[in-house]
Structure formats: structure tokens, C-alpha cells
C-alpha atoms as a PDB file:
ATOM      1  CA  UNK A   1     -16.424 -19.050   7.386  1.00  0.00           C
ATOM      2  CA  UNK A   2     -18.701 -16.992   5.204  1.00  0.00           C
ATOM      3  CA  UNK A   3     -21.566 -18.926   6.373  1.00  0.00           C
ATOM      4  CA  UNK A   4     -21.050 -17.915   9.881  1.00  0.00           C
ATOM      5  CA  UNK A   5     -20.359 -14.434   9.145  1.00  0.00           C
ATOM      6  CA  UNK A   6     -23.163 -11.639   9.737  1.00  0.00           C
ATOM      7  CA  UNK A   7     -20.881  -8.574   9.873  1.00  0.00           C
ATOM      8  CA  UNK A   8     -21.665  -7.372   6.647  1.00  0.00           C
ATOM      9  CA  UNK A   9     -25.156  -7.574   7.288  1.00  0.00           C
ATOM     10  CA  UNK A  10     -26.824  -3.964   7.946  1.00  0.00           C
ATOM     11  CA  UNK A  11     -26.282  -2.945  11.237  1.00  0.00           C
ATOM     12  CA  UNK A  12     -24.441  -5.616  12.812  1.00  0.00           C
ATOM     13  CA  UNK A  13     -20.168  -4.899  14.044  1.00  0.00           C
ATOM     14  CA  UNK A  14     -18.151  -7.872  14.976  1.00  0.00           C
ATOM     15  CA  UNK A  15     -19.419  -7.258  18.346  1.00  0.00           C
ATOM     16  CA  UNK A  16     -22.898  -8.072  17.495  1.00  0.00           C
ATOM     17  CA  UNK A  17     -22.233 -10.980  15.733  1.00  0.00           C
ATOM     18  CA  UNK A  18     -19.870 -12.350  18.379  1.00  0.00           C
ATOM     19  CA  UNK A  19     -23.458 -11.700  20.492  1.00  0.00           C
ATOM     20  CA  UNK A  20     -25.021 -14.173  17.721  1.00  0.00           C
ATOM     21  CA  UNK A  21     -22.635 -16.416  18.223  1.00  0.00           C
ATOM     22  CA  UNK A  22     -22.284 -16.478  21.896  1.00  0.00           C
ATOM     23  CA  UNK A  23     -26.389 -16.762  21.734  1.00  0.00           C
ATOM     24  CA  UNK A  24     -25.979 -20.380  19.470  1.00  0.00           C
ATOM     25  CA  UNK A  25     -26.580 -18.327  16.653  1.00  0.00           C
ATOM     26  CA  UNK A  26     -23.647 -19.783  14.380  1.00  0.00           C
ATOM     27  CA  UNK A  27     -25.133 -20.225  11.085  1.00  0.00           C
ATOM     28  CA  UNK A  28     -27.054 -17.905   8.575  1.00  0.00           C
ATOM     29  CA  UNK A  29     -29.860 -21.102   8.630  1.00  0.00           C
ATOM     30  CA  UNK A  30     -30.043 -20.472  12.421  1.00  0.00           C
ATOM     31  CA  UNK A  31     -30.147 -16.647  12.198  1.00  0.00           C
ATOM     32  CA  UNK A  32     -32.773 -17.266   9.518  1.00  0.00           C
ATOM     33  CA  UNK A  33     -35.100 -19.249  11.121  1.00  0.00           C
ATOM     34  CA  UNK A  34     -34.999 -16.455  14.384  1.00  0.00           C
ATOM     35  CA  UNK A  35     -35.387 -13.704  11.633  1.00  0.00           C
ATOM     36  CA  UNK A  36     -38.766 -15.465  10.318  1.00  0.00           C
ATOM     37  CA  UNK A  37     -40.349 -15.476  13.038  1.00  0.00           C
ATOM     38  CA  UNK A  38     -39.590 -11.642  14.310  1.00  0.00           C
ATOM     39  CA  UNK A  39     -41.039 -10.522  10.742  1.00  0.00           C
ATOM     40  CA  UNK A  40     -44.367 -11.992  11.508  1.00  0.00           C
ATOM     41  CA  UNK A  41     -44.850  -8.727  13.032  1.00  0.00           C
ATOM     42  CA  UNK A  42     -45.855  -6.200  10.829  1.00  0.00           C
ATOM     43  CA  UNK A  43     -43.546  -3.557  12.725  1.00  0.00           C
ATOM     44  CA  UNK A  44     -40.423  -5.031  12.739  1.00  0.00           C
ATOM     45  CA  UNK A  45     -39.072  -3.606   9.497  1.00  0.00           C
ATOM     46  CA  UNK A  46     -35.385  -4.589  10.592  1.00  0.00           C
ATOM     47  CA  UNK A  47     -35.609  -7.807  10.694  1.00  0.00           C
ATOM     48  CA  UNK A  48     -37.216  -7.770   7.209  1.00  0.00           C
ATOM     49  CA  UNK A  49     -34.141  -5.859   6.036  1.00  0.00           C
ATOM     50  CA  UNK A  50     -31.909  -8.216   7.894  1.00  0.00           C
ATOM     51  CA  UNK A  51     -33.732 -11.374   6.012  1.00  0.00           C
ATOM     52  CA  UNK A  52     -33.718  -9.749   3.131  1.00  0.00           C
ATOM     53  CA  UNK A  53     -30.048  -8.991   2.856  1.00  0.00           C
ATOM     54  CA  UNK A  54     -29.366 -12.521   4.578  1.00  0.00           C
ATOM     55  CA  UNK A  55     -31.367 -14.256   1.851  1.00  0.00           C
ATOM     56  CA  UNK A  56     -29.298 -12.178  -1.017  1.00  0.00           C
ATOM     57  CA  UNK A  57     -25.935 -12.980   0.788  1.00  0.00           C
ATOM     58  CA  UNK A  58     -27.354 -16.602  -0.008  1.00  0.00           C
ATOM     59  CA  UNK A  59     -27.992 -15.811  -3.560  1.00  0.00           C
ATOM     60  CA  UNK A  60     -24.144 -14.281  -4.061  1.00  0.00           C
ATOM     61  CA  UNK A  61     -22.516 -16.914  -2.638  1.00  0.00           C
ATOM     62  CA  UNK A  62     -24.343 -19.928  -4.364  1.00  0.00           C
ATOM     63  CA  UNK A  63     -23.191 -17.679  -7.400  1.00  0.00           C
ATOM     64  CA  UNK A  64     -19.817 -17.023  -6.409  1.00  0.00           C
ATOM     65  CA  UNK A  65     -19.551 -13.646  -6.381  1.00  0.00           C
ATOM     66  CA  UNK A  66     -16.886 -12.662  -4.264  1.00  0.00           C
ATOM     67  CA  UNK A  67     -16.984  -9.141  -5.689  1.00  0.00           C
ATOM     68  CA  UNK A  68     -20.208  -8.706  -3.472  1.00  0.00           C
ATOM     69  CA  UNK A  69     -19.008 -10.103  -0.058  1.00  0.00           C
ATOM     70  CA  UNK A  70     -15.543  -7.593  -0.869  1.00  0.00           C
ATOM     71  CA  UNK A  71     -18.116  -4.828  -0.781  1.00  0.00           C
ATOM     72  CA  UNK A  72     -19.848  -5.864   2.332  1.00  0.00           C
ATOM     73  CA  UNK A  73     -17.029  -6.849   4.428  1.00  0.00           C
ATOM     74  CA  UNK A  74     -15.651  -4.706   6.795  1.00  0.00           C
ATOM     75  CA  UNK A  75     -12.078  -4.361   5.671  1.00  0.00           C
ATOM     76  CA  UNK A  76     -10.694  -5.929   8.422  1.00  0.00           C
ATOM     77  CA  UNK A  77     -12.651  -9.090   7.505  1.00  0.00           C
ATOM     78  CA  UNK A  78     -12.269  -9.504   4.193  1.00  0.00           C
ATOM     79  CA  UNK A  79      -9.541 -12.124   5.652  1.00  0.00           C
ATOM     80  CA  UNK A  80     -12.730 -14.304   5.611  1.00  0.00           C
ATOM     81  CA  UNK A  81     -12.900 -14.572   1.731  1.00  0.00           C
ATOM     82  CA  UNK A  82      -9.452 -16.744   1.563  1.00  0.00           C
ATOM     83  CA  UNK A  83     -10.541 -20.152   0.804  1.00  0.00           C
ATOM     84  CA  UNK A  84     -13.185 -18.940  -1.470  1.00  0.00           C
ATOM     85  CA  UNK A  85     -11.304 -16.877  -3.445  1.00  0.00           C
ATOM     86  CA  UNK A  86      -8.046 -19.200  -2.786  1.00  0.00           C
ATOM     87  CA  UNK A  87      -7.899 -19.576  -7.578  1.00  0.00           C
ATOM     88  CA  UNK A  88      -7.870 -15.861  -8.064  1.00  0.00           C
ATOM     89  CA  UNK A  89      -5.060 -14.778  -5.690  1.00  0.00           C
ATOM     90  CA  UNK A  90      -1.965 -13.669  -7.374  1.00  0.00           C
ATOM     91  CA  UNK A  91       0.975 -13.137  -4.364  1.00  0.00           C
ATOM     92  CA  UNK A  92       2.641 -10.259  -5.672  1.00  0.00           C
ATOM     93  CA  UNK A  93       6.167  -8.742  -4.614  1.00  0.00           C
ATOM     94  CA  UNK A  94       8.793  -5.987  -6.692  1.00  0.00           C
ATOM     95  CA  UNK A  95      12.185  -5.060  -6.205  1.00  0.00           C
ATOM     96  CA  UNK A  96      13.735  -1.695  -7.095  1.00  0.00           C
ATOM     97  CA  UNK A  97      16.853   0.057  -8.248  1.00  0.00           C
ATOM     98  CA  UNK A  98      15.843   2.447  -5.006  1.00  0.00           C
ATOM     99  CA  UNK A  99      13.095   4.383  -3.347  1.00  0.00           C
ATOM    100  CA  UNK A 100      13.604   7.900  -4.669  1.00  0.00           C
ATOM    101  CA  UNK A 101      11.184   9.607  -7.341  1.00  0.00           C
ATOM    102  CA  UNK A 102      13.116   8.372 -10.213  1.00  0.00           C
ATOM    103  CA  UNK A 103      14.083   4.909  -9.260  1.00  0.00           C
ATOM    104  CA  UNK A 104      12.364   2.109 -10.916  1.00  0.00           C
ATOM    105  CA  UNK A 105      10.976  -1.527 -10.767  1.00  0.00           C
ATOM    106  CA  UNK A 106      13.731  -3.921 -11.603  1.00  0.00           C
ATOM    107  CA  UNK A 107      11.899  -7.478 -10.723  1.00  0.00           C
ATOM    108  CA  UNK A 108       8.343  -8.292 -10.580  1.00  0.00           C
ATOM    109  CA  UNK A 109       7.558 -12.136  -9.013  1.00  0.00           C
ATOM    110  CA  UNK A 110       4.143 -13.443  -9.061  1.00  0.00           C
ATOM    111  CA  UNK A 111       2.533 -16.469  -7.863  1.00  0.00           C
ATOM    112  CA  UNK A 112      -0.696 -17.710  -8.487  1.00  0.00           C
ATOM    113  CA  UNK A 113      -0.348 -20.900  -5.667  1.00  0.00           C
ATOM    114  CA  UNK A 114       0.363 -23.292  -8.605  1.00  0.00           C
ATOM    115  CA  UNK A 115       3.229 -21.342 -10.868  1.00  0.00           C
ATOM    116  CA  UNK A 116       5.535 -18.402 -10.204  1.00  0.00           C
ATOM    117  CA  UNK A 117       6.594 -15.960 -12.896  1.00  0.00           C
ATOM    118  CA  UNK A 118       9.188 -13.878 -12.726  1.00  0.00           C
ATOM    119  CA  UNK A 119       9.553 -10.458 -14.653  1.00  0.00           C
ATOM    120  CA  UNK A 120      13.105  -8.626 -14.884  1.00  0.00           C
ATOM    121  CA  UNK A 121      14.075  -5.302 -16.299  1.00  0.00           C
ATOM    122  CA  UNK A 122      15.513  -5.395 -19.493  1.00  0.00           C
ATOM    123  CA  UNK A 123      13.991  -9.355 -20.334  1.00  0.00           C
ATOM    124  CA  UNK A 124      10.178  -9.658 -20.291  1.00  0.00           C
ATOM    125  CA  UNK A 125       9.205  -6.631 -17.619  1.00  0.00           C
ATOM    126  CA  UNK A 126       6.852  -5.139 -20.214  1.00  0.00           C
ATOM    127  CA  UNK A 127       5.222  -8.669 -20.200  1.00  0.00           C
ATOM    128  CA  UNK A 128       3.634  -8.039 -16.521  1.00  0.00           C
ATOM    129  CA  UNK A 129       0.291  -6.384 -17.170  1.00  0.00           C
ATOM    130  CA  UNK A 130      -0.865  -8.725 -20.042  1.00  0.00           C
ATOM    131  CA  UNK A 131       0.044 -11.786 -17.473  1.00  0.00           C
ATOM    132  CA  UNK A 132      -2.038 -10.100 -14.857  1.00  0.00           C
ATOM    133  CA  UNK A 133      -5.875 -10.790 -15.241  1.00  0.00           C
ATOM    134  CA  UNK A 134      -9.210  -8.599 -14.173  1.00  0.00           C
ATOM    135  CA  UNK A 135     -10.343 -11.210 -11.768  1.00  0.00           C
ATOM    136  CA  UNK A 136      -6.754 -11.786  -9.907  1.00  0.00           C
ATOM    137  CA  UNK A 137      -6.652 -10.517  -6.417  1.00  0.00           C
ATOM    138  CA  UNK A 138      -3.451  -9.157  -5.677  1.00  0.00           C
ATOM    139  CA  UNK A 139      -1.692 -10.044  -2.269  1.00  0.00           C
ATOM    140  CA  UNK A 140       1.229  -8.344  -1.129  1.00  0.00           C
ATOM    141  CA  UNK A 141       2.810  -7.431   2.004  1.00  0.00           C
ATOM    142  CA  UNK A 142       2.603  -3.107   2.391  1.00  0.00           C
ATOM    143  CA  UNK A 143       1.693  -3.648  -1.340  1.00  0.00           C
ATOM    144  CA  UNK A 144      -1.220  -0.946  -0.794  1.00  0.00           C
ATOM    145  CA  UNK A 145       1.658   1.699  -0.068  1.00  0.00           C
ATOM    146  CA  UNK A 146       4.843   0.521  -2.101  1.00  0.00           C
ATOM    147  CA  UNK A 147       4.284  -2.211  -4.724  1.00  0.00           C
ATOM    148  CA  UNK A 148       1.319  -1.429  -6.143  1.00  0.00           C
ATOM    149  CA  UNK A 149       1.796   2.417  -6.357  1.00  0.00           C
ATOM    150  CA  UNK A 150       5.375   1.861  -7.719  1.00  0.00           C
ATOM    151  CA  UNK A 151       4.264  -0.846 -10.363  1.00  0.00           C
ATOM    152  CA  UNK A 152       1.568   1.914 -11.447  1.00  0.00           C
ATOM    153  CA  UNK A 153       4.380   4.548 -11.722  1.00  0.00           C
ATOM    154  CA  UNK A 154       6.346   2.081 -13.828  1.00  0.00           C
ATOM    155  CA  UNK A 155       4.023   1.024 -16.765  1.00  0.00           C
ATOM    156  CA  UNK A 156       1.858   4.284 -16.457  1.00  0.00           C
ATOM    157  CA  UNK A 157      -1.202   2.508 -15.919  1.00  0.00           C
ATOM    158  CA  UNK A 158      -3.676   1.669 -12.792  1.00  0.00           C
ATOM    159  CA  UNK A 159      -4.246  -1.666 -11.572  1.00  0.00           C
ATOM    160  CA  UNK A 160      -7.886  -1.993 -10.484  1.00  0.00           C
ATOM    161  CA  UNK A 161      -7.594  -5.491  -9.060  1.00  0.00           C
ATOM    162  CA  UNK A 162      -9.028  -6.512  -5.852  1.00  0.00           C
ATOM    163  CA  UNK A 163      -6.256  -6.319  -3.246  1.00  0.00           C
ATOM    164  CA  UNK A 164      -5.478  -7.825   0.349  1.00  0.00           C
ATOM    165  CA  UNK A 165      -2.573  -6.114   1.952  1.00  0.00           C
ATOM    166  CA  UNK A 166      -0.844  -9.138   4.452  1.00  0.00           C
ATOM    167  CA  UNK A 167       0.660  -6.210   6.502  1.00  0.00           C
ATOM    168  CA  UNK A 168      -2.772  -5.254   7.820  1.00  0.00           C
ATOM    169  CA  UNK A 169      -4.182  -8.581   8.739  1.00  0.00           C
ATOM    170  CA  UNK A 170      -0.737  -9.400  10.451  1.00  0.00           C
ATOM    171  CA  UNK A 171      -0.927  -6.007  12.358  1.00  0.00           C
ATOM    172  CA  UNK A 172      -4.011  -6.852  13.605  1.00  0.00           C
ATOM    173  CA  UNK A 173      -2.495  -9.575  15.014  1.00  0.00           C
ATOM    174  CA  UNK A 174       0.277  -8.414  16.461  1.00  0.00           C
ATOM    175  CA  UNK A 175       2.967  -9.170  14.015  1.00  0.00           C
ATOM    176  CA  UNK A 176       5.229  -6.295  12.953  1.00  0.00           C
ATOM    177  CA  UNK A 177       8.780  -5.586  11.786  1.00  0.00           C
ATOM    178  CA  UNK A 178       8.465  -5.779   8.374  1.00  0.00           C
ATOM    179  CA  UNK A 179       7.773  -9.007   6.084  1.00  0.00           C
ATOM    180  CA  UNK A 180      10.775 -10.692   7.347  1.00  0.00           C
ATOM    181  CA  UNK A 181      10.254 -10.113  11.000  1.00  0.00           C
ATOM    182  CA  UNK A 182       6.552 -11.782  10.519  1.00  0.00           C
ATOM    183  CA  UNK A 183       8.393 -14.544   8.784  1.00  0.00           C
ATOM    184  CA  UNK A 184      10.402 -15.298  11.844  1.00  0.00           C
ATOM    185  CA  UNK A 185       7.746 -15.066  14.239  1.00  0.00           C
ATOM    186  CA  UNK A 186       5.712 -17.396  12.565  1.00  0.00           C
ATOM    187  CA  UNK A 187       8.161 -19.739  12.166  1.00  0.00           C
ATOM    188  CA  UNK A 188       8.522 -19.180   8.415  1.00  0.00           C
ATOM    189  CA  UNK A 189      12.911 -19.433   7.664  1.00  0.00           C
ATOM    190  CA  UNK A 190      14.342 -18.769   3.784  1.00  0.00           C
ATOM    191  CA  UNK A 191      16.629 -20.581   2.242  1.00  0.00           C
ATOM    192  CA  UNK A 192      19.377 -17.996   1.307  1.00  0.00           C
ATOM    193  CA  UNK A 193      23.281 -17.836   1.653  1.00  0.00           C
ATOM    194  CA  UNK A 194      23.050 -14.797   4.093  1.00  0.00           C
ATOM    195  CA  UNK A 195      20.037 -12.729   5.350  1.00  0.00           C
ATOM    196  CA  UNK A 196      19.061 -10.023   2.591  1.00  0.00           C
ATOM    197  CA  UNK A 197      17.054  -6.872   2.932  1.00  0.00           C
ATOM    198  CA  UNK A 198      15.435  -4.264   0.683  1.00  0.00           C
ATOM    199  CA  UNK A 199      18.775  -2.855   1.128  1.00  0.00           C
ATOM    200  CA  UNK A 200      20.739  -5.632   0.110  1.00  0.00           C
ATOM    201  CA  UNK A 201      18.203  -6.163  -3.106  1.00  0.00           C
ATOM    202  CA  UNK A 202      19.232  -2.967  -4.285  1.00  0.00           C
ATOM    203  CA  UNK A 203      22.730  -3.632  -4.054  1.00  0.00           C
ATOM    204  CA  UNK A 204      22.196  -6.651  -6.183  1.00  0.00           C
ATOM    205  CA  UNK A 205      20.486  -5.264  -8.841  1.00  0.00           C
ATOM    206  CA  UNK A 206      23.288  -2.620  -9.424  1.00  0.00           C
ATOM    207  CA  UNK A 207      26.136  -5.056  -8.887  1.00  0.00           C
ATOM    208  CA  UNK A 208      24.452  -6.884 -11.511  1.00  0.00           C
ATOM    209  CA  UNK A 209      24.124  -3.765 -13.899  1.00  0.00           C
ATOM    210  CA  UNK A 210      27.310  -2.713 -13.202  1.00  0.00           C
ATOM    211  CA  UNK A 211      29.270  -5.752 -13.126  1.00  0.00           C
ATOM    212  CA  UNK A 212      27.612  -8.345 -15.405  1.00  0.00           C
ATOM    213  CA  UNK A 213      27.579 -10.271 -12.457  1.00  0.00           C
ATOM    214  CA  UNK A 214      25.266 -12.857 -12.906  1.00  0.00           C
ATOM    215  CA  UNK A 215      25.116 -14.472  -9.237  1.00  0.00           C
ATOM    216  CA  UNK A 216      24.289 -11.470  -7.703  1.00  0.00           C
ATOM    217  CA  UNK A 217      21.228 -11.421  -9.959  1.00  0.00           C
ATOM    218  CA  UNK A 218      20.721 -14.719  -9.459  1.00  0.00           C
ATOM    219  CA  UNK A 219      20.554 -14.153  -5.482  1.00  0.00           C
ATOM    220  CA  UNK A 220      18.021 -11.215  -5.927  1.00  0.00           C
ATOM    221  CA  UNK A 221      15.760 -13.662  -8.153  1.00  0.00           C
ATOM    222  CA  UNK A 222      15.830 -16.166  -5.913  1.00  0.00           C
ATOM    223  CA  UNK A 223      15.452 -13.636  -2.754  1.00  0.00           C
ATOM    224  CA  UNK A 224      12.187 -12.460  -4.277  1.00  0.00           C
ATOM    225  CA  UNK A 225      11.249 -15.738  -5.151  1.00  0.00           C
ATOM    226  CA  UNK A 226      10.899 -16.406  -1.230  1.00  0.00           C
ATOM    227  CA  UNK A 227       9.483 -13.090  -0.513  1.00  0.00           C
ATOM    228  CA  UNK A 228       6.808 -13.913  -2.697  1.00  0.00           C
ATOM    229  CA  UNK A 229       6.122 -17.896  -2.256  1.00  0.00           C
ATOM    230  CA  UNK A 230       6.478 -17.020   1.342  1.00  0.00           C
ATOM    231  CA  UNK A 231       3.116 -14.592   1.051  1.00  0.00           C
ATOM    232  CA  UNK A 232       0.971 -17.378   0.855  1.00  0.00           C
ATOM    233  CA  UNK A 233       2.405 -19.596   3.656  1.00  0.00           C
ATOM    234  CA  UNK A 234       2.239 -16.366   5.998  1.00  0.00           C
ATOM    235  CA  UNK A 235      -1.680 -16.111   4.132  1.00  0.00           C
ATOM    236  CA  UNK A 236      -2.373 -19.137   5.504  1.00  0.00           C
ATOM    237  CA  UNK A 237      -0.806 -18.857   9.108  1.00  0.00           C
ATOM    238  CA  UNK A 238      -2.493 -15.736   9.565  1.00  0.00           C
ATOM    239  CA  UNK A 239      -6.351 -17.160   8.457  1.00  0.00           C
ATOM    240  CA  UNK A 240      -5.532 -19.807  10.776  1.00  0.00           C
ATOM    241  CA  UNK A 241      -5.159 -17.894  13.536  1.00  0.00           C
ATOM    242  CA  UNK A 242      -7.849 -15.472  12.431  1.00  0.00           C
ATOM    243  CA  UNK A 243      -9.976 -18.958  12.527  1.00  0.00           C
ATOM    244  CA  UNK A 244      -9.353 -19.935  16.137  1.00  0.00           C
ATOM    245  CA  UNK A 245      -9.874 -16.942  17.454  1.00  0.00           C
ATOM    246  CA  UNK A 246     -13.248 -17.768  16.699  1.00  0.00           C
ATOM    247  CA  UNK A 247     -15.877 -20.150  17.325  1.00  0.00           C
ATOM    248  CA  UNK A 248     -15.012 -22.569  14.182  1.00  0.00           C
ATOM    249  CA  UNK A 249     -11.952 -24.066  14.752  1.00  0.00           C
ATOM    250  CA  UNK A 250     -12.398 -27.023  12.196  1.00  0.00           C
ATOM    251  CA  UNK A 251     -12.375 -24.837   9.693  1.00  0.00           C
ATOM    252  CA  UNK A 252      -8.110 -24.031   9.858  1.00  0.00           C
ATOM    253  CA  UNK A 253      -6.582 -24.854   6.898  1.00  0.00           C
ATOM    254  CA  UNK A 254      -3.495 -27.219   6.260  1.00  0.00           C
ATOM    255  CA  UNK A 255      -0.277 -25.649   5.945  1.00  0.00           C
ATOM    256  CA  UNK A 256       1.418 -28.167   3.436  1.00  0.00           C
END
């Protein structure tokens, strides 16, 4: 998708480039060949910039640097980057003891699209940041607002990875209602003894602290298990439909 993209070029909104596209102007080869020939004149200084930053675009990706195209992007597009940067996502979800000032983190799940990791208070919790690497790109769902913050509260530290907040691209959409409403809408069901909610996770952590009772922990493990295997299903789902609401519709990506 990158290579049809010229939204982060200078100048040019997603309603420009949908104007490139409906024009037959699909590709940055295409848009470079047009661009060569408008710079033969001295005066057009703007489409000198435009090759210029087209030809460097080039340059980063045949490098990889995703870092670069993050910059560019609009942030509503950086949905773009997925299946480029598809190795350095880490899918990202916490639980809590509560939501007041001096509640805490009690689970951490993470999920790299190979291997998930769980981290629980009083086990291996203070094992999280050393597991989390510079070039992961955390995704989350209202991470931006709630997980992240919260998981900087808890080991005093900032996080300065790369993020994409599902919430946002969902929104944009037209999927709301929370993480488990855009499960069900997309067709997306869990495989849990009852439905749970944030409420319900809360409950479990301090019937489990209280009690010694070891389901109830075992239910909130394997409720944010789903929440945070589920992030890269509803990832997927929502690039796809991203995709066809474009021009490039062979470019969706298989949901198995």
C-alpha cells in the first residue's frame, strides 16, 4: 500500500491523492514519470520538491525505515504501515485492581503474532520492560489513554515506543462501544464461560487476592489472553477494510 500512497508527500491530503488515483496515477513509478517531465521547466519548483521527496520515500523504504514513513503519515494513515511493520508489533493489553489514582496494574499480556507472554502482579510483573524492545510498536485498543499511561505510572518509567491505538482506526470506521462491542461487530466471539468486562476483571483479581482462589485468576488470565490475541485479528479486519475502500483491493490480507 505504501507504494500507492502520496499523502505524506508535501502538499498533498487524501483528497489529492484520491485525485491521483482517480487520474490513473496509482503508483509512485507513474507519479514519477508525470513529475519528470513538469521539472523540465525551470519554474516549477514543486514538482522538484515533490520528486525529490518521492525519490527519498524510495530510498526509506528500500531501507526499511518505517520510523520515516511514521513521521510522514498523516496519523490517520499510519494504518498503511501494517504489513510492513507486521515483526515489530507487540499487541498490548493490562488489567487493574481499579481505575482510581492509587490502583495498580495487576496483569500485563503481550503478543508479538508468534508468542504471548503474560506478566502478573506478585510473579514476574517487574519482568515487563526488559521483555519490551526499542523497535516494538505497541498496539492496543484506547492504549494511548489507559494502558500505556497506567503501565508508565506503574514502573515509573516512559515508554517511547511507536504506538497504533486500534480504537482510532476502528472509529474511523464506524465501530464503537468499546473493544468488545468492535469484537462483535466484526464477527470476532471469545471463548469464555460468561461475558466479562473491565468490571468483572477487577472482581477477579480481588477474589483472587482475597480468596486464594485460583480459577478466578485463571479466568482473568485467560480473559486477557483474548483481549489481547483478539487485537491482531480486529488489526487485520480493520486494514482490510481500510484496503477496499480503496483502489487496491488485492492487496487484503488473509485472516487465518
Amino acid at each position: 500500500m505504501l507504494e500507492h500512497t502520496f499523502c505524506h508527500l508535501p502538499g498533498i491530503d487524501v483528497i489529492e491523492e484520491a485525485k491521483l488515483w482517480e487520474r490513473g496515477i496509482l503508483h509512485w513509478s507513474e507519479f514519477r514519470e508525470e513529475l519528470k517531465e513538469k521539472v523540465k521547466s525551470p519554474e516549477d519548483m514543486y514538482s522538484r520538491l515533490l520528486l525529490d521527496s518521492l525519490d527519498f520515500s524510495r530510498k526509506e523504504i528500500d531501507r526499511k525505515n518505517w520510523d520515516y514513513f511514521f513521521f510522514a503519515l498523516p496519523n490517520q494513515q499510519k494504518w498503511r504501515l501494517f504489513p510492513y511493520i507486521r515483526e515489530s508489533l507487540l499487541y498490548l493489553d493490562i488489567e487493574t485492581s481499579g481505575l482510581g489514582d492509587g490502583d495498580f496494574v495487576t496483569v500485563v499480556g503481550t503478543y508479538d503474532g508468534k508468542d504471548f507472554q503474560s506478566f502478573l502482579r506478585g510473579r514476574n510483573m517487574d519482568d515487563f520492560p526488559e521483555s519490551v524492545s526499542s523497535s516494538n510498536v505497541f498496539v492496543t485498543y484506547n492504549g494511548a489513554a489507559f494502558d500505556v499511561p497506567f503501565l508508565e505510572r506503574e514502573f515509573g518509567r516512559k515508554f517511547k515506543n511507536r504506538h497504533l491505538d486500534l480504537m482510532y482506526i476502528l472509529r474511523s470506521l464506524g465501530f464503537k462501544g468499546g473493544l468488545k462491542g468492535c469484537e462483535k461487530a466484526l464477527g470476532i466471539k471469545r471463548d469464555l464461560p460468561y461475558e466479562i468486562n473491565g468490571a468483572e476483571a477487577v472482581r477477579l483479581w480481588w477474589q483472587y487476592v482475597q480468596y486464594d482462589d485460583q480459577d478466578a485468576l485463571d479466568l482473568l488470565l485467560k480473559y486477557n489472553k483474548e483481549d489481547v490475541i483478539n487485537l491482531e485479528l480486529l488489526f487485520i479486519k480493520a486494514y482490510n477494510l481500510k484496503i477496499k475502500a480503496t483502489r487496491f483491493f488485492g492487496e487484503v490480507i488473509p485472516e487465518g
